[in-house]
Protein backbone atom coordinates (compact mmCIF):
# COMPACT_ATOMS: atom_id res chain seq x y z
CA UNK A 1 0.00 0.00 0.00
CA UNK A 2 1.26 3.63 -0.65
CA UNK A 3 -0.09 7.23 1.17
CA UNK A 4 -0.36 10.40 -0.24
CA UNK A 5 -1.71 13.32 1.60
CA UNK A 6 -2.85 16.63 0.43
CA UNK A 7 -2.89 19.22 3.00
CA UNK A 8 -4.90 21.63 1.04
CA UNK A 9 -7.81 19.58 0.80
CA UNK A 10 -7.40 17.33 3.87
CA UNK A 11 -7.72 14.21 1.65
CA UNK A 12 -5.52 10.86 2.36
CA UNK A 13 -4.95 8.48 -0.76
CA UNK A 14 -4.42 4.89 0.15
CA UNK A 15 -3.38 3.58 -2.67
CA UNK A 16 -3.50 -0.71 -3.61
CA UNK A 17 -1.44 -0.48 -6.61
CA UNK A 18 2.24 -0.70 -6.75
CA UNK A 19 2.94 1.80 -8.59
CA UNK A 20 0.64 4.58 -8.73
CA UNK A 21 2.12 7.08 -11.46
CA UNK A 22 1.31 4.14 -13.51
CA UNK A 23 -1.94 3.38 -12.51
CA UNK A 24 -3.44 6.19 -12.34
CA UNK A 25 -4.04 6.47 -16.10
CA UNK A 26 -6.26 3.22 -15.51
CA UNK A 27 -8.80 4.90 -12.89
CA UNK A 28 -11.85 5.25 -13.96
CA UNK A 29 -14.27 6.14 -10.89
CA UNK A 30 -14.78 6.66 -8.26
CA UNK A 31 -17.95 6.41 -5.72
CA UNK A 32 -19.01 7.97 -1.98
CA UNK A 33 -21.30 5.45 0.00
CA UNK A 34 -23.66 7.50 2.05
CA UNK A 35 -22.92 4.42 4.57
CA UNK A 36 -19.45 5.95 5.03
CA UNK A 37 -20.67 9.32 5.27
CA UNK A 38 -19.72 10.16 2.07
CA UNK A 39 -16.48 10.83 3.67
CA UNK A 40 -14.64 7.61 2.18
CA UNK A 41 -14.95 7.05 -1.27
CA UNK A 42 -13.80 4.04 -2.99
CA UNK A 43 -11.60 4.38 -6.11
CA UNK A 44 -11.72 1.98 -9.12
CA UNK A 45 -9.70 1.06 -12.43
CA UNK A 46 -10.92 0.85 -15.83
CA UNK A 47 -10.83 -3.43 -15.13
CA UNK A 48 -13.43 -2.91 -12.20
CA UNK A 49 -10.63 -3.74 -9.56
CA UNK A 50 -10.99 -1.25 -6.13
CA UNK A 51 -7.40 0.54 -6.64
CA UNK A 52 -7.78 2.50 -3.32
CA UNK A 53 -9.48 4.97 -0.53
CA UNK A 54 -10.25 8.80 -0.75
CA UNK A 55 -10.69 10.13 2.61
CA UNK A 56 -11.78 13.79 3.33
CA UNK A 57 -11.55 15.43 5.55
CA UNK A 58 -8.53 13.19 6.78
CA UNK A 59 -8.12 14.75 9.95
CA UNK A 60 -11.30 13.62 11.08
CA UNK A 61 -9.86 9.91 11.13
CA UNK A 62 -6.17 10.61 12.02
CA UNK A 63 -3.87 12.63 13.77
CA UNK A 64 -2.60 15.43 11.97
CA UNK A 65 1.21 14.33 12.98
CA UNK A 66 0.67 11.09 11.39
CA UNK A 67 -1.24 12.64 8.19
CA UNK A 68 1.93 14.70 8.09
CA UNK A 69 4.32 11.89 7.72
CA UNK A 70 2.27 11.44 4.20
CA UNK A 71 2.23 15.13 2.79
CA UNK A 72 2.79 15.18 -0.93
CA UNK A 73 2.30 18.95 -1.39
């Protein structure tokens, strides 16, 4: 699994792939359950396959020290 945070819009990637440059030209969607709040969406390939988590606002769910550890900005 890889993290990327993005302080400017409190939003924590977890990522399934290996390497995510890559595969990120294969998302295709992505969807926001209302049973997660629509806090936690769930992000998906062109092949169907769940690639990985969008969470917003991040600092909701974790510390801000530990969301820090992932900045990408």
């Amino acid at each position: 699994m890889k993290y990327e945070y993005d302080k400017e819009v409190d939003g924590l990637y977890i990522w399934f792939v290996e390497d995510i440059e890559e595969e990120k030209g294969n998302f295709e969607k992505e969807i926001w359950p209302t049973e997660l709040k629509d806090e936690i969406g769930l992000l998906f390939g062109k092949n169907g396959v769940l690639m990985g988590l969008e969470i917003m606002p991040a600092s909701k769910y974790f510390e801000q020290s530990r969301l820090e550890c992932f900045d990408q900005t």
